[in-house]
Protein backbone atom coordinates (compact mmCIF):
# COMPACT_ATOMS: atom_id res chain seq x y z
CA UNK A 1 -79.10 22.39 32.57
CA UNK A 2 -75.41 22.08 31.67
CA UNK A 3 -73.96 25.94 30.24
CA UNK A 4 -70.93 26.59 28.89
CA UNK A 5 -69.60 30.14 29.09
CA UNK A 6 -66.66 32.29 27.62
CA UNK A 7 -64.90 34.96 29.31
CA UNK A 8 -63.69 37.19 26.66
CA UNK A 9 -61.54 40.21 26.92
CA UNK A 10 -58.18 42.18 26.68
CA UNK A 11 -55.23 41.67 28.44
CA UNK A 12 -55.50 42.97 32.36
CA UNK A 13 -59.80 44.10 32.05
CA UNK A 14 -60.16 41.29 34.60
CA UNK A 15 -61.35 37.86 32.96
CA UNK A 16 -59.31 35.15 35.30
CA UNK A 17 -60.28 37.10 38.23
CA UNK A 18 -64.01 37.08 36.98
CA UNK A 19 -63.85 33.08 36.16
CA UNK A 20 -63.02 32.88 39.71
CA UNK A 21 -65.75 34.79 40.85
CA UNK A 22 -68.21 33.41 38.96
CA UNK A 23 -67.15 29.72 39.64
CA UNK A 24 -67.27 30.48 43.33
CA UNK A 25 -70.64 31.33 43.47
CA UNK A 26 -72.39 29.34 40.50
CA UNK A 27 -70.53 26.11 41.84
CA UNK A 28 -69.19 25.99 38.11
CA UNK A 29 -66.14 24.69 36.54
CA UNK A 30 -63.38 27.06 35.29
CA UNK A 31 -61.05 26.47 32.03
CA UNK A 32 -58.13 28.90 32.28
CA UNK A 33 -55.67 28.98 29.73
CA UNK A 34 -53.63 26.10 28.71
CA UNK A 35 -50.91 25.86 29.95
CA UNK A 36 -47.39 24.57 28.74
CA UNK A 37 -44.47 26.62 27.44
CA UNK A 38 -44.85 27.48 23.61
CA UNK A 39 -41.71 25.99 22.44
CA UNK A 40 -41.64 28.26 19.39
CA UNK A 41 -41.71 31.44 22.02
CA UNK A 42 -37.73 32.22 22.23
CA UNK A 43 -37.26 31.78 18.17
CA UNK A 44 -40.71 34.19 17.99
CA UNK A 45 -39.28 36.98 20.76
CA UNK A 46 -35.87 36.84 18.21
CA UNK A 47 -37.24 36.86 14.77
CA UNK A 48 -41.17 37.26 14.94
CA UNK A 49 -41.84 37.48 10.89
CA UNK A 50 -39.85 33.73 10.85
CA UNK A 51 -41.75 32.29 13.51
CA UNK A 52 -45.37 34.24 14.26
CA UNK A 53 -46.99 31.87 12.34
CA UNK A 54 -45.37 28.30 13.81
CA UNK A 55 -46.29 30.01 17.41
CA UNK A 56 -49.68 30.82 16.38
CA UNK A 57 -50.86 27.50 14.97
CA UNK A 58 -49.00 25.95 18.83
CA UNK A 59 -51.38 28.34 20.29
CA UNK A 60 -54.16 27.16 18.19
CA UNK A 61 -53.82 23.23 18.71
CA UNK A 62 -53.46 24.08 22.63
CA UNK A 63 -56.62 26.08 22.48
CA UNK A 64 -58.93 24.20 20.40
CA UNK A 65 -57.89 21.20 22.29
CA UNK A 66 -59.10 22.74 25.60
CA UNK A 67 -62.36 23.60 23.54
CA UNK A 68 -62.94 20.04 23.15
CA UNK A 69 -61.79 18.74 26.75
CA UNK A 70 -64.36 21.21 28.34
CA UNK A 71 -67.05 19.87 26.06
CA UNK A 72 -66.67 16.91 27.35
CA UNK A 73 -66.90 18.10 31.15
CA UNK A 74 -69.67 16.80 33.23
CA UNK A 75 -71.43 20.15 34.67
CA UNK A 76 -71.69 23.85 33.68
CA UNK A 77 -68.16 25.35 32.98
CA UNK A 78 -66.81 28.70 32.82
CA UNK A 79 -63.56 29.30 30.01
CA UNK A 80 -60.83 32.31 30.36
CA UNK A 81 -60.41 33.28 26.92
CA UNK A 82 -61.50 31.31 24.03
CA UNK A 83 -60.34 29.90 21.08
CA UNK A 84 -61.97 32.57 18.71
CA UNK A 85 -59.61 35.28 20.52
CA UNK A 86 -56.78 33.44 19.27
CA UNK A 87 -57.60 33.65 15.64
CA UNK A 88 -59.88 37.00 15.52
CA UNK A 89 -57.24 39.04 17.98
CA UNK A 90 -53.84 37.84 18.43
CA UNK A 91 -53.30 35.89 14.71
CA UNK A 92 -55.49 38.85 13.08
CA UNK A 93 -52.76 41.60 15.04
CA UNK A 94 -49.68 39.18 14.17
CA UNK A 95 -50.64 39.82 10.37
CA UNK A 96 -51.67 43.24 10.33
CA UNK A 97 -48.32 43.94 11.70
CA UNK A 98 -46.85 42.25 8.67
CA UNK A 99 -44.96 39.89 10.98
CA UNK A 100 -47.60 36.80 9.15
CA UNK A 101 -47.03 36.77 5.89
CA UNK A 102 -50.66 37.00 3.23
CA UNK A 103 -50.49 32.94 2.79
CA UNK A 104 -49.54 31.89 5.70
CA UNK A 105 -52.19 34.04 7.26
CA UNK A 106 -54.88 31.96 4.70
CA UNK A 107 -53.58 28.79 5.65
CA UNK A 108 -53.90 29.99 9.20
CA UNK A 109 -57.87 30.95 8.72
CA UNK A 110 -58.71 28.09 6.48
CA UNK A 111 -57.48 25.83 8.61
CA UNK A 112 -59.45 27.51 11.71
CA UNK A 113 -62.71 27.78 9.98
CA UNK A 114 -62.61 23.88 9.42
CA UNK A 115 -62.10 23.19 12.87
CA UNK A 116 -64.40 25.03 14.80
CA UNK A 117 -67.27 24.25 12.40
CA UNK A 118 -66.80 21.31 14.23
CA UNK A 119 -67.06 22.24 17.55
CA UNK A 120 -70.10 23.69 19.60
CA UNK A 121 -70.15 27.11 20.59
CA UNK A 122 -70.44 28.22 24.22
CA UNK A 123 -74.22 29.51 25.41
CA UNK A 124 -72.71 32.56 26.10
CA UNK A 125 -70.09 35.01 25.83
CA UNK A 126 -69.19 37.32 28.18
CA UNK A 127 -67.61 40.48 26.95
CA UNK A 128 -64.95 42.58 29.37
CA UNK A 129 -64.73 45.92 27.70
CA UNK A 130 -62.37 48.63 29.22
CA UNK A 131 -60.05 51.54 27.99
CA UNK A 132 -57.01 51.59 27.43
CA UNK A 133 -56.07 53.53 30.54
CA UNK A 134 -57.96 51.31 32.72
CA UNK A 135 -56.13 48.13 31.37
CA UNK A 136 -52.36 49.65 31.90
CA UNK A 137 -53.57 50.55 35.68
CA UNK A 138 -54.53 47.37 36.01
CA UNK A 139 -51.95 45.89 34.01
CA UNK A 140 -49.57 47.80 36.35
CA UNK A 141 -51.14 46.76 39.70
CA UNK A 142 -50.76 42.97 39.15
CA UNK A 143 -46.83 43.51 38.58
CA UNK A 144 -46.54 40.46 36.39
CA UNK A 145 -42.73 40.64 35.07
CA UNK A 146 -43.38 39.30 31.23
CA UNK A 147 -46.10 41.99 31.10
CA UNK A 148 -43.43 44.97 31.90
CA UNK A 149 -43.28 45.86 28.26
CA UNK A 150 -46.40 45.76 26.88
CA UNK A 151 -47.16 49.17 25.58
CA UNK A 152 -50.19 51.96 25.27
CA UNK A 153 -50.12 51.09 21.71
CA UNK A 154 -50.34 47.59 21.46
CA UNK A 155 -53.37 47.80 23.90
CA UNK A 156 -55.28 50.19 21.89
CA UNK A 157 -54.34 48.10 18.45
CA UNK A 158 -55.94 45.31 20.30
CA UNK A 159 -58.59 46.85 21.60
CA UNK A 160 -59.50 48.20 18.46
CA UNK A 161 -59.56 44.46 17.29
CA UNK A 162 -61.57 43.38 20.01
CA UNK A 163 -64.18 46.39 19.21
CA UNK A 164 -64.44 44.84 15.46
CA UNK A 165 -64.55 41.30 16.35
CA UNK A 166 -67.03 41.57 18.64
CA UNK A 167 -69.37 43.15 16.88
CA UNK A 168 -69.16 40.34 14.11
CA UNK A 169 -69.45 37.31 16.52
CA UNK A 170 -72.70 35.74 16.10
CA UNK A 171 -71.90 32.16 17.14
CA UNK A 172 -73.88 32.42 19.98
CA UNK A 173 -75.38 35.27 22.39
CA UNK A 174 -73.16 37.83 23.84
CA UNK A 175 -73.22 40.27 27.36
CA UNK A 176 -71.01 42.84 27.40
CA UNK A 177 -70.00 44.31 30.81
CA UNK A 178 -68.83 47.90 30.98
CA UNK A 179 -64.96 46.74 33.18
CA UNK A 180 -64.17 50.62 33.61
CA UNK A 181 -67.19 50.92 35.60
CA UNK A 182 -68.09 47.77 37.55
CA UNK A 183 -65.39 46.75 40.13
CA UNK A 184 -66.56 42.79 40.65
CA UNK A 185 -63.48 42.39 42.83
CA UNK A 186 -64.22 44.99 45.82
CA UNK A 187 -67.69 45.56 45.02
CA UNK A 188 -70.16 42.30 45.91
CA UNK A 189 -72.98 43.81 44.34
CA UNK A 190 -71.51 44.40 40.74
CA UNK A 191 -70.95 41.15 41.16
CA UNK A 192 -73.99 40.29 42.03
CA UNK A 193 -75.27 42.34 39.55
CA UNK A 194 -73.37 40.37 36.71
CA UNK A 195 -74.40 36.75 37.34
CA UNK A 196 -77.78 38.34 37.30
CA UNK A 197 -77.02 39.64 33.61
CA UNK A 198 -75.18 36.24 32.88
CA UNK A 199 -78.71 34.18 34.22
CA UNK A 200 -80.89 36.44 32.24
CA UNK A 201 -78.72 35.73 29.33
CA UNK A 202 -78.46 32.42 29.87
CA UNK A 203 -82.49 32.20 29.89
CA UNK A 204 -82.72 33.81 26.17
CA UNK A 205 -83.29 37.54 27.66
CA UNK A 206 -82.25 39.17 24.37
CA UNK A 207 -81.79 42.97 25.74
CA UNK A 208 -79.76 42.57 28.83
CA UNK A 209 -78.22 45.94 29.59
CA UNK A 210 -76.51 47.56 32.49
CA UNK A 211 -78.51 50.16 33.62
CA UNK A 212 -76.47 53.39 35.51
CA UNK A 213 -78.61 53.10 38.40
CA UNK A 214 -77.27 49.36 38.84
CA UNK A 215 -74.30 50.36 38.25
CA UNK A 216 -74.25 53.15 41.00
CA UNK A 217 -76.21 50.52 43.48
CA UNK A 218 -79.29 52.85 42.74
């Protein structure tokens, strides 16, 4: 049977590298992020209250149209990051940070809650969780130049949105994998021991939880 499945997660906890992972050895499909320069991106980076919200809704149309391409997709697939992230993380941080003004921020939600009432929702979410210190090592390892100057701060603010958004995301079921603890990269069997989480999910196993003697390898 054909499964669609969201990687969700902050930035660095791991959730291209997972895709990857998981593709390999489920013989899946993976959806990474759309790509295509955000045109609005050098007017944001110069005045961000003038142009957060004409970068958002770019980021929006890209995203919700890769929502409906992978729908489409013959075979299981696997997406990095989905298009409820956009609006319940990186829109929702834009306005708390008063750089989205109150109405454009309504126009903003409106016009998302329209659009993906018209799209299915993946079988499953997968949920990276990690602290803050464990994202900024990791953030730190893969040297990425644009990421240089992203803060302690603005990771906590948006892990603290992740934390609330989460926990009010009922489109469809979610498994939440503890990142600080379960090293998928160097470690085969947390690997292992995640697509066995993601297939129990996947059969309608409603209490899937990692145990610290799986974990540990026990």
């Amino acid at each position: 049977m054909e499964k669609f499945v969201a990687v969700a997660g902050n930035i660095g906890v791991g959730k291209t590298t997972l895709v990857k992972c998981l593709c390999e050895r489920l013989k899946w499909t993976p959806f990474f992020e759309p790509q295509g320069e955000n045109p609005y991106l050098a007017d944001f980076y110069k005045d961000m209250r003038a142009w957060a919200f004409h970068s958002q809704m770019f980021f929006l149309t890209k995203r919700l149209r890769a929502h409906k391409n992978l729908l489409s997709h013959q075979g299981s697939v696997i997406q990095d990051r989905s298009v409820y992230e956009d609006a319940g993380i990186f829109a929702h941080n834009l306005y708390q940070q008063g750089q989205i003004t109150e109405r454009d921020y309504q126009t903003y939600r409106e016009l998302y809650q329209v659009l993906i009432e018209f799209l299915p929702p993946p079988d499953l979410v997968i949920y990276l969780r990690a602290s803050v210190s464990t994202l900024h090592h990791r953030i730190e390892k893969r040297g990425r130049d644009y990421e240089e100057e992203i803060d302690l701060v603005y990771l906590k603010q948006l892990n603290n949105l992740y934390e609330s958004w989460i926990d009010n995301f009922h489109l469809c079921p979610v498994l939440m994998v503890p990142a600080d603890d379960l090293d998928f990269v160097a470690n085969g069997k947390h690997l292992n021991l995640i697509i066995k989480k993601v297939q129990e999910k996947l059969m309608g196993k409603e209490e899937v939880i990692f145990t610290e003697k799986e974990v540990n390898g026990e």
